[in-house]
ModelCIF file with pLDDT and N, C-alpha, C, O atoms, coordinates in Angstrom:
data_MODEL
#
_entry.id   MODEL 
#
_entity.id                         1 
_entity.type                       polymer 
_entity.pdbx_number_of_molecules   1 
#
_entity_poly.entity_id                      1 
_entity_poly.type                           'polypeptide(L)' 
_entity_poly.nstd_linkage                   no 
_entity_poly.nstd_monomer                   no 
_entity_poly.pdbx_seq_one_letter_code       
;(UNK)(UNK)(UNK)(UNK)(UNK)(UNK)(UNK)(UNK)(UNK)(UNK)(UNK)(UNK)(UNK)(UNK)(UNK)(UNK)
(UNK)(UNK)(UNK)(UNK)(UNK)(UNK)(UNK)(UNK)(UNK)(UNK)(UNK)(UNK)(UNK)(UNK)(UNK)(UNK)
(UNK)(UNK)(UNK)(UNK)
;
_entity_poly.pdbx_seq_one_letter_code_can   XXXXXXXXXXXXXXXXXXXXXXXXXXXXXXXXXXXX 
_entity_poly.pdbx_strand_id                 A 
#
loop_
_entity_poly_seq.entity_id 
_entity_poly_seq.num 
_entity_poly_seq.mon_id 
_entity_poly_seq.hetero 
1 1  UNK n 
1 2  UNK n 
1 3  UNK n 
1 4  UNK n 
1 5  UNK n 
1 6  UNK n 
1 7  UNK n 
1 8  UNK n 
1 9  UNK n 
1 10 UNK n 
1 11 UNK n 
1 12 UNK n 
1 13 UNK n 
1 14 UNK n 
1 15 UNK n 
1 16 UNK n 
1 17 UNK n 
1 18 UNK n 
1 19 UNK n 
1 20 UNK n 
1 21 UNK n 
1 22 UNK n 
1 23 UNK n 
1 24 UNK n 
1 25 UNK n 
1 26 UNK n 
1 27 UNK n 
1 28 UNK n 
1 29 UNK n 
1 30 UNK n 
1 31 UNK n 
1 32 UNK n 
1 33 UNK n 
1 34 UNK n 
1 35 UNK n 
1 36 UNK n 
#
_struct_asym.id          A 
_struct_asym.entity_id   1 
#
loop_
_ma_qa_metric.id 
_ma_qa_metric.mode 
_ma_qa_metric.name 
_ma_qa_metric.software_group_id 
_ma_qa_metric.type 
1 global pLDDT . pLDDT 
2 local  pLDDT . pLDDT 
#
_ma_qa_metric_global.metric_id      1 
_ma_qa_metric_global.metric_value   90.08 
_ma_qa_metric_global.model_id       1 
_ma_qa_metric_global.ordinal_id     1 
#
loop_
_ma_qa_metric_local.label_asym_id 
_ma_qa_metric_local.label_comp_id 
_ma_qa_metric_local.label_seq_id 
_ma_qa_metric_local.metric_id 
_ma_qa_metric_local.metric_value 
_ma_qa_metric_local.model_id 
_ma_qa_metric_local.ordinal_id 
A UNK 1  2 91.00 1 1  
A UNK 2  2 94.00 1 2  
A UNK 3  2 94.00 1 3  
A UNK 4  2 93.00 1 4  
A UNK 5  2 96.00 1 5  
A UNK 6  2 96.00 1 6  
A UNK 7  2 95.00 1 7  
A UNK 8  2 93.00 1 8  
A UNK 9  2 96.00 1 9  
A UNK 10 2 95.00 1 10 
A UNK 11 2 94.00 1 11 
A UNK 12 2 92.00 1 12 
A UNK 13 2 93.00 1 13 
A UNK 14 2 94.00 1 14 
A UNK 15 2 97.00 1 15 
A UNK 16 2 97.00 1 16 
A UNK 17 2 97.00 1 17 
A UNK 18 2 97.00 1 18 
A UNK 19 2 97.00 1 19 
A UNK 20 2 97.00 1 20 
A UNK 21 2 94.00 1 21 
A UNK 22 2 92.00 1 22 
A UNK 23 2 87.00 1 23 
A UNK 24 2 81.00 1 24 
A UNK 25 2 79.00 1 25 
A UNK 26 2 75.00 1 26 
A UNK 27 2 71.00 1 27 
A UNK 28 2 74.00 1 28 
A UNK 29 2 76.00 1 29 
A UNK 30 2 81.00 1 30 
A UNK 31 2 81.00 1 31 
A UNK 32 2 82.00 1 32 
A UNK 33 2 89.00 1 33 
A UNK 34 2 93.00 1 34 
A UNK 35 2 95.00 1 35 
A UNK 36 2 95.00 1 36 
#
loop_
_atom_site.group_PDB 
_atom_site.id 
_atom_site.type_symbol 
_atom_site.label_atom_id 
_atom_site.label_alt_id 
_atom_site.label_comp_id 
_atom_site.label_asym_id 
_atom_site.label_entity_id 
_atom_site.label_seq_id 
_atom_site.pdbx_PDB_ins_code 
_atom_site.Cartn_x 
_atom_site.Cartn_y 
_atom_site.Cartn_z 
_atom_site.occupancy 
_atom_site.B_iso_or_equiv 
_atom_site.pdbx_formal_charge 
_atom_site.auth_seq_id 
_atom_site.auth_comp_id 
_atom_site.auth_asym_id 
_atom_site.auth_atom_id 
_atom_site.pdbx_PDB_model_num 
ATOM 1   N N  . UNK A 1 1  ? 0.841   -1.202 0.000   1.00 91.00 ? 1  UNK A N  1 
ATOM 2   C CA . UNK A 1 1  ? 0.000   0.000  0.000   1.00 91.00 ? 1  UNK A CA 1 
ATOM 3   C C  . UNK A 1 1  ? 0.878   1.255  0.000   1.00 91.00 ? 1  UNK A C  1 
ATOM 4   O O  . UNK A 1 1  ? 0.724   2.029  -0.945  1.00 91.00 ? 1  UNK A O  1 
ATOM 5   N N  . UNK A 1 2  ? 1.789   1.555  0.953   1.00 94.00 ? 2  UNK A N  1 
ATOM 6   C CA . UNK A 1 2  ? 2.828   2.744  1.390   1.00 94.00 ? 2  UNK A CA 1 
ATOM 7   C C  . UNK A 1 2  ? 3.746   2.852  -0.224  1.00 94.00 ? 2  UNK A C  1 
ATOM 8   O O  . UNK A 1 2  ? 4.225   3.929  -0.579  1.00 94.00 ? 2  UNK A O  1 
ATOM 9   N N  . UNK A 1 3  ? 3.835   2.026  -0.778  1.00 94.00 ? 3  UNK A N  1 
ATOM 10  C CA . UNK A 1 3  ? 4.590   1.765  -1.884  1.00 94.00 ? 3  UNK A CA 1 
ATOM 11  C C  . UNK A 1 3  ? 4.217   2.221  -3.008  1.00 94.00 ? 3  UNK A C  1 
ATOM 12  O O  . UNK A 1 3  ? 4.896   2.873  -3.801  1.00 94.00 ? 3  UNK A O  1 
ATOM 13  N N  . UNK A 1 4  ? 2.585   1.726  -3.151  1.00 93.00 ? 4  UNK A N  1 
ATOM 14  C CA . UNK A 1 4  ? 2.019   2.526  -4.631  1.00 93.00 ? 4  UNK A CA 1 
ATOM 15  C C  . UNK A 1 4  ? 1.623   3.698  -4.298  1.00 93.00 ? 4  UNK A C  1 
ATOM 16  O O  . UNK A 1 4  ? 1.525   4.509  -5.218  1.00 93.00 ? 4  UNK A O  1 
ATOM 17  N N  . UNK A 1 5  ? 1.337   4.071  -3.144  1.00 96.00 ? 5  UNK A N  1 
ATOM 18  C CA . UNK A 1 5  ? 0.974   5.371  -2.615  1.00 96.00 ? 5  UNK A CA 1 
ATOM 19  C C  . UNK A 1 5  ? 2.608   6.690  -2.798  1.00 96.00 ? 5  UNK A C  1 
ATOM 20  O O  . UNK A 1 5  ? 2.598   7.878  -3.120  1.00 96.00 ? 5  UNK A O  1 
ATOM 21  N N  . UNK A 1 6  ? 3.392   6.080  -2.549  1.00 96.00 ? 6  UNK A N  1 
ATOM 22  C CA . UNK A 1 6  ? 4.723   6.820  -2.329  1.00 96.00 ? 6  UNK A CA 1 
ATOM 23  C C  . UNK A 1 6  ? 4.863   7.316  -3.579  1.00 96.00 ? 6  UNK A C  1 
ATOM 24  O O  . UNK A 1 6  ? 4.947   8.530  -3.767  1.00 96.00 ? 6  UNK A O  1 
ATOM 25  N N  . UNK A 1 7  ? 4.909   6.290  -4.713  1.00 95.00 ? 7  UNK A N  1 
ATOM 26  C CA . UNK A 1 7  ? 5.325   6.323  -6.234  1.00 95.00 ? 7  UNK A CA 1 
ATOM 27  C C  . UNK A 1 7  ? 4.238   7.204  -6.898  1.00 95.00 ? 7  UNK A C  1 
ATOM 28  O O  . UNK A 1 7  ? 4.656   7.798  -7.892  1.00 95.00 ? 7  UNK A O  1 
ATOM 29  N N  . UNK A 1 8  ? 2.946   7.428  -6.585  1.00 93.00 ? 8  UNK A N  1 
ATOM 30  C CA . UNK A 1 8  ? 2.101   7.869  -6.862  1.00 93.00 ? 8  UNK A CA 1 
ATOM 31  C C  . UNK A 1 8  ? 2.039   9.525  -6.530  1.00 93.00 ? 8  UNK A C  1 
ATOM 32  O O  . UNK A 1 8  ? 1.712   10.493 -7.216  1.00 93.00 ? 8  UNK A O  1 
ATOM 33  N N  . UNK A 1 9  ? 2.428   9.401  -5.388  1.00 96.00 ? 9  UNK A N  1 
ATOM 34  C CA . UNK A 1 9  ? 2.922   10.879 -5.024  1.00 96.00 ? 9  UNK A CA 1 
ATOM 35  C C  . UNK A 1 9  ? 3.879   11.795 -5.391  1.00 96.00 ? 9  UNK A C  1 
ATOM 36  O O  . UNK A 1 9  ? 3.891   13.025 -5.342  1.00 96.00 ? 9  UNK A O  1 
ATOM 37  N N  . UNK A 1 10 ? 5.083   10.573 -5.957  1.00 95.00 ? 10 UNK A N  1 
ATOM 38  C CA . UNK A 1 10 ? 6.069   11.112 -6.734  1.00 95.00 ? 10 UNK A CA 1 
ATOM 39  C C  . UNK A 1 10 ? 6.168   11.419 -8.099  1.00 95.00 ? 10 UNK A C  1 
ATOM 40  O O  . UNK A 1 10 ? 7.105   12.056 -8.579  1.00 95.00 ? 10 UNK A O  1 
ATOM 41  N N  . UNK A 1 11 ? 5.066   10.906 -8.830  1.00 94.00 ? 11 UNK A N  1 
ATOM 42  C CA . UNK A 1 11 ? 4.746   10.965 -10.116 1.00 94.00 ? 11 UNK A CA 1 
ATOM 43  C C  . UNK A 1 11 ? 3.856   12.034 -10.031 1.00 94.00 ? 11 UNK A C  1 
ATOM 44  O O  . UNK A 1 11 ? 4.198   12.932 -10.800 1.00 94.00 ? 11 UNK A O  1 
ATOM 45  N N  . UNK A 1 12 ? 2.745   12.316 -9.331  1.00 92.00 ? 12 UNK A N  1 
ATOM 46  C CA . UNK A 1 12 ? 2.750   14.086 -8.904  1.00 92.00 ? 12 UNK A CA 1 
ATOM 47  C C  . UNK A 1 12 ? 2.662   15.123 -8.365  1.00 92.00 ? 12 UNK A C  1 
ATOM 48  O O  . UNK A 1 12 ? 1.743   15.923 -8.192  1.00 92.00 ? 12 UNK A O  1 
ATOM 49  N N  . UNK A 1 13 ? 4.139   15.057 -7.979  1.00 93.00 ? 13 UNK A N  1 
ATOM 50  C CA . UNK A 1 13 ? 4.574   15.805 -7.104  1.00 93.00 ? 13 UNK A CA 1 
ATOM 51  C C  . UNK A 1 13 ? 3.890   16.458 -6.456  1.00 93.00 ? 13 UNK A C  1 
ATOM 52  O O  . UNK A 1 13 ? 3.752   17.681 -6.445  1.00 93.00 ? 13 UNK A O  1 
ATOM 53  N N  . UNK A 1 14 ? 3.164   15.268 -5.563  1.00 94.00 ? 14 UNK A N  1 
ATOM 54  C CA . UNK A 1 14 ? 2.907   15.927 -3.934  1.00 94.00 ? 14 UNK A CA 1 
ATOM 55  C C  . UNK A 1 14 ? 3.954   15.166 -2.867  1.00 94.00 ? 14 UNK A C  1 
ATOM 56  O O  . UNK A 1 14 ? 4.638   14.145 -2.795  1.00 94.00 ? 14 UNK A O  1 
ATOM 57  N N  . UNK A 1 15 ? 3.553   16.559 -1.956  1.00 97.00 ? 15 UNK A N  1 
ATOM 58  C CA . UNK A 1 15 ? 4.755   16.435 -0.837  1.00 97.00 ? 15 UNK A CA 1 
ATOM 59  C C  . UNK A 1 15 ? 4.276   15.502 0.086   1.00 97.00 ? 15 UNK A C  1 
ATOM 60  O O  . UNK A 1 15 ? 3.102   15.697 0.402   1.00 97.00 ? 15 UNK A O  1 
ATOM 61  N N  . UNK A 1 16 ? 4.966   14.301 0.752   1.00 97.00 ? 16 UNK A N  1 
ATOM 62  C CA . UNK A 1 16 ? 3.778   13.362 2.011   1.00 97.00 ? 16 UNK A CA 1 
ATOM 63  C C  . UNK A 1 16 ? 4.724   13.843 2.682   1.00 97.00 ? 16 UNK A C  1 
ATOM 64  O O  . UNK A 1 16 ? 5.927   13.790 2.424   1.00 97.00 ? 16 UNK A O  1 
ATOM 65  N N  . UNK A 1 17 ? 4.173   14.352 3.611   1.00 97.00 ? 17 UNK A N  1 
ATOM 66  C CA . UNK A 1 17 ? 4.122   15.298 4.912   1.00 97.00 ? 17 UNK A CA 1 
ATOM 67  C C  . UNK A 1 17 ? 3.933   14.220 6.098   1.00 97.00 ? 17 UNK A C  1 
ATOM 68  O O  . UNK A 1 17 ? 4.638   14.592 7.036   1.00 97.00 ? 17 UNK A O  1 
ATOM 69  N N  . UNK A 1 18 ? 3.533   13.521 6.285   1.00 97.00 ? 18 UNK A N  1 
ATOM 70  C CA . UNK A 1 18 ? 2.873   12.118 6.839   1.00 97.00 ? 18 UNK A CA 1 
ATOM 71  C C  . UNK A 1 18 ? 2.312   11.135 7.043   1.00 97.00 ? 18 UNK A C  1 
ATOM 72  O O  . UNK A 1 18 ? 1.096   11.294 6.945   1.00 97.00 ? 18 UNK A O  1 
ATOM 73  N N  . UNK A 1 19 ? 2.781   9.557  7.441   1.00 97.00 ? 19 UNK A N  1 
ATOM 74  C CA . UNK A 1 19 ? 2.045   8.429  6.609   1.00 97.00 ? 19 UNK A CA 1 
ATOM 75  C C  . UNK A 1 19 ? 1.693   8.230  8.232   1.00 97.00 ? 19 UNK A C  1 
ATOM 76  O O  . UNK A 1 19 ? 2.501   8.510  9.117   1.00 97.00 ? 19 UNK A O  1 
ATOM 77  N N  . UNK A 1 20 ? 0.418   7.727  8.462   1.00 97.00 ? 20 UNK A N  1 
ATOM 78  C CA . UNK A 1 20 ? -0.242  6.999  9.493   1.00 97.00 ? 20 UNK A CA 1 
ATOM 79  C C  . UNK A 1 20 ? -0.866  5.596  8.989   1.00 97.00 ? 20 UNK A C  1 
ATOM 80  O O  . UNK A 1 20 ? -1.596  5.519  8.001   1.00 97.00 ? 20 UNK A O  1 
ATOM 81  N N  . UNK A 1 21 ? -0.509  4.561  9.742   1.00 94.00 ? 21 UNK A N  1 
ATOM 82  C CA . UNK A 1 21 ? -0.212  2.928  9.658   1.00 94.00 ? 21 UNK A CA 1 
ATOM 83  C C  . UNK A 1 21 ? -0.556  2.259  10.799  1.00 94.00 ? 21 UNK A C  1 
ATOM 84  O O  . UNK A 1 21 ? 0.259   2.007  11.686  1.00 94.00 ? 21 UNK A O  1 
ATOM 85  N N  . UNK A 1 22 ? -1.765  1.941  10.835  1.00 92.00 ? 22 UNK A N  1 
ATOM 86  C CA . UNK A 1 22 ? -2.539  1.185  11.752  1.00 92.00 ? 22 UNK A CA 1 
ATOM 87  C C  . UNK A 1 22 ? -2.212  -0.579 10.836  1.00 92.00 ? 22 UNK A C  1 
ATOM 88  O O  . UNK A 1 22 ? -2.557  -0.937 9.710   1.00 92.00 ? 22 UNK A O  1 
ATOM 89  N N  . UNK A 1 23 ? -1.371  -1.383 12.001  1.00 87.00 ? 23 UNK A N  1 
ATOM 90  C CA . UNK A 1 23 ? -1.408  -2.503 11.472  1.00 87.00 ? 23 UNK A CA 1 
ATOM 91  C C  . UNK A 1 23 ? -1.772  -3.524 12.329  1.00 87.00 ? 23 UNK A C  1 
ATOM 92  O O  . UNK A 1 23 ? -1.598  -3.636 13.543  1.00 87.00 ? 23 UNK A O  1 
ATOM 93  N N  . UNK A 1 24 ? -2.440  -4.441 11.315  1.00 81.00 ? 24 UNK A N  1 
ATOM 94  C CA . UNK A 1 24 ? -3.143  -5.909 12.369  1.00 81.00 ? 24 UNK A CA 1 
ATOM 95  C C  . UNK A 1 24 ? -4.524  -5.551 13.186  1.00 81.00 ? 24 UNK A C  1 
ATOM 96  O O  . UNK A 1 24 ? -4.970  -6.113 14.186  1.00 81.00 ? 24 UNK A O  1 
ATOM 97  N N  . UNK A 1 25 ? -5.044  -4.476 12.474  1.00 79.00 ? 25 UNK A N  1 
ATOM 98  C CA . UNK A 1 25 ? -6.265  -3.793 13.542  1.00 79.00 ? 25 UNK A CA 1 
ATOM 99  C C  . UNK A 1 25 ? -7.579  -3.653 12.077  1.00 79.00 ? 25 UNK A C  1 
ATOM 100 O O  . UNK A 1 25 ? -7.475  -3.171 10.949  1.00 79.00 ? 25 UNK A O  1 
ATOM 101 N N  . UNK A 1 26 ? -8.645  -4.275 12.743  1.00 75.00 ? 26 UNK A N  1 
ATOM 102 C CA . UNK A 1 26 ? -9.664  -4.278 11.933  1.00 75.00 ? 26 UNK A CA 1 
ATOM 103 C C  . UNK A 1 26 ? -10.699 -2.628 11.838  1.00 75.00 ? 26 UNK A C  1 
ATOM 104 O O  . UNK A 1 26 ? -11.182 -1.894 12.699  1.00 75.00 ? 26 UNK A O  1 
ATOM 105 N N  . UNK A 1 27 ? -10.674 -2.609 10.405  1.00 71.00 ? 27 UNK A N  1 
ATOM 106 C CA . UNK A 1 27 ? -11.547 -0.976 10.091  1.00 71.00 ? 27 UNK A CA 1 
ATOM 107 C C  . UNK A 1 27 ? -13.417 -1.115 10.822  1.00 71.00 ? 27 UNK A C  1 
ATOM 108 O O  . UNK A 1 27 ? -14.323 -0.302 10.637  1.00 71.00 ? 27 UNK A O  1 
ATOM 109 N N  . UNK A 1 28 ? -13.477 -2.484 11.680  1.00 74.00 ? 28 UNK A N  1 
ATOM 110 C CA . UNK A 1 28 ? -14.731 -2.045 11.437  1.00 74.00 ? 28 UNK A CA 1 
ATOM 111 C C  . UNK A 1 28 ? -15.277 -0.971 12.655  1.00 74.00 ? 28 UNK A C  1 
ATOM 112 O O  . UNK A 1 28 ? -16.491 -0.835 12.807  1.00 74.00 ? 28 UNK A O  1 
ATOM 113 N N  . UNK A 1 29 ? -14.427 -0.308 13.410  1.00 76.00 ? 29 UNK A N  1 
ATOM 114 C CA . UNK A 1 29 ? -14.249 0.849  14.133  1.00 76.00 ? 29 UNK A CA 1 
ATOM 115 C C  . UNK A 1 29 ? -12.912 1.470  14.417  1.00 76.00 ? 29 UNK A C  1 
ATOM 116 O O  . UNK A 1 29 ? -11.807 0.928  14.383  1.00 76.00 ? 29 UNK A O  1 
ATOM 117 N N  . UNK A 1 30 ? -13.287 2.963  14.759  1.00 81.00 ? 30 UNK A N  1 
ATOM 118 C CA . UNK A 1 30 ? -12.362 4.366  15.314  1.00 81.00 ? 30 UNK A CA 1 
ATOM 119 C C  . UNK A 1 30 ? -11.313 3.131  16.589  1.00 81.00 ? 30 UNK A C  1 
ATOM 120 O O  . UNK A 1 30 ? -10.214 2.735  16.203  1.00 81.00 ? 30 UNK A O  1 
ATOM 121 N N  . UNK A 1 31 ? -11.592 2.899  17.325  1.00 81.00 ? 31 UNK A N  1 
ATOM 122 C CA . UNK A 1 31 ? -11.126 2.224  18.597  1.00 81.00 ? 31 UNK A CA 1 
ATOM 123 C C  . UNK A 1 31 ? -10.493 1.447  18.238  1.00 81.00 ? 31 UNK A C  1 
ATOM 124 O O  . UNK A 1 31 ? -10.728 0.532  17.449  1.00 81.00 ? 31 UNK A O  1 
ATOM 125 N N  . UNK A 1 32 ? -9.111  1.867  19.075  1.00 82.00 ? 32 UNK A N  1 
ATOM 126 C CA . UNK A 1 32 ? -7.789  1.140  18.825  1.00 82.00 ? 32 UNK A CA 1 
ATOM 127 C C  . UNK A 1 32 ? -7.127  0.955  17.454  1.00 82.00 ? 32 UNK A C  1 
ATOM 128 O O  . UNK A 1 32 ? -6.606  0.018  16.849  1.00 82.00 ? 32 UNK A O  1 
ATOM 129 N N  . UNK A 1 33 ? -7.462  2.729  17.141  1.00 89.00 ? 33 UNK A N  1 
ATOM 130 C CA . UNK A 1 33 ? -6.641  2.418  15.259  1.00 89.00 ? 33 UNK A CA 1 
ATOM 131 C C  . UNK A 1 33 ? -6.432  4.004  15.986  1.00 89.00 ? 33 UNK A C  1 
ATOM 132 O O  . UNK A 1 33 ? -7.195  4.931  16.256  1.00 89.00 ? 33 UNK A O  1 
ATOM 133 N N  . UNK A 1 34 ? -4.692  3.702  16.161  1.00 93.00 ? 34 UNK A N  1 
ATOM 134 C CA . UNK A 1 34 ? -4.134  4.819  17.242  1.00 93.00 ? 34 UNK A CA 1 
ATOM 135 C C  . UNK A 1 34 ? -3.711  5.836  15.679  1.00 93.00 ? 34 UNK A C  1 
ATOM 136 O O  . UNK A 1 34 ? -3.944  7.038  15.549  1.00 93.00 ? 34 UNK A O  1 
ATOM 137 N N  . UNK A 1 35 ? -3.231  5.172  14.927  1.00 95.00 ? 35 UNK A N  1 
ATOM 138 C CA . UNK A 1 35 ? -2.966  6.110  13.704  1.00 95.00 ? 35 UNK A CA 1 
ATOM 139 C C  . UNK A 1 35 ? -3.455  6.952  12.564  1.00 95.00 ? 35 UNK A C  1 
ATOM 140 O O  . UNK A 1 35 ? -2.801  7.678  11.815  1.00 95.00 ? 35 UNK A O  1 
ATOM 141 N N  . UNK A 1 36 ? -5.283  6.601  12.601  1.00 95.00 ? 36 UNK A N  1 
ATOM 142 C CA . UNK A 1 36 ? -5.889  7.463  12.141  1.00 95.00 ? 36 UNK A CA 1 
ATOM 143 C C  . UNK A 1 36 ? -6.574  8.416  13.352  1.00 95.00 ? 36 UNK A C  1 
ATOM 144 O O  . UNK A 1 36 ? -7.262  9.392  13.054  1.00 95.00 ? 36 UNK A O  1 
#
């Protein structure tokens, strides 16, 4: 994900300012996804 996202950003030229990476934690709630 961080990978096609990175290359993607670099192809146009936007600046990532910051990546937040919640891992091993399920989207089906806010709680305990410390990185969004």
């Amino acid at each position: 994900q961080l990978d096609t996202l990175r290359t993607y950003c670099n192809l146009h030229q936007k600046s990532i300012v910051g990546e937040y990476v919640d891992r091993g934690v399920s989207g089906k709630s806010i709680e305990g996804r410390y990185e969004l």
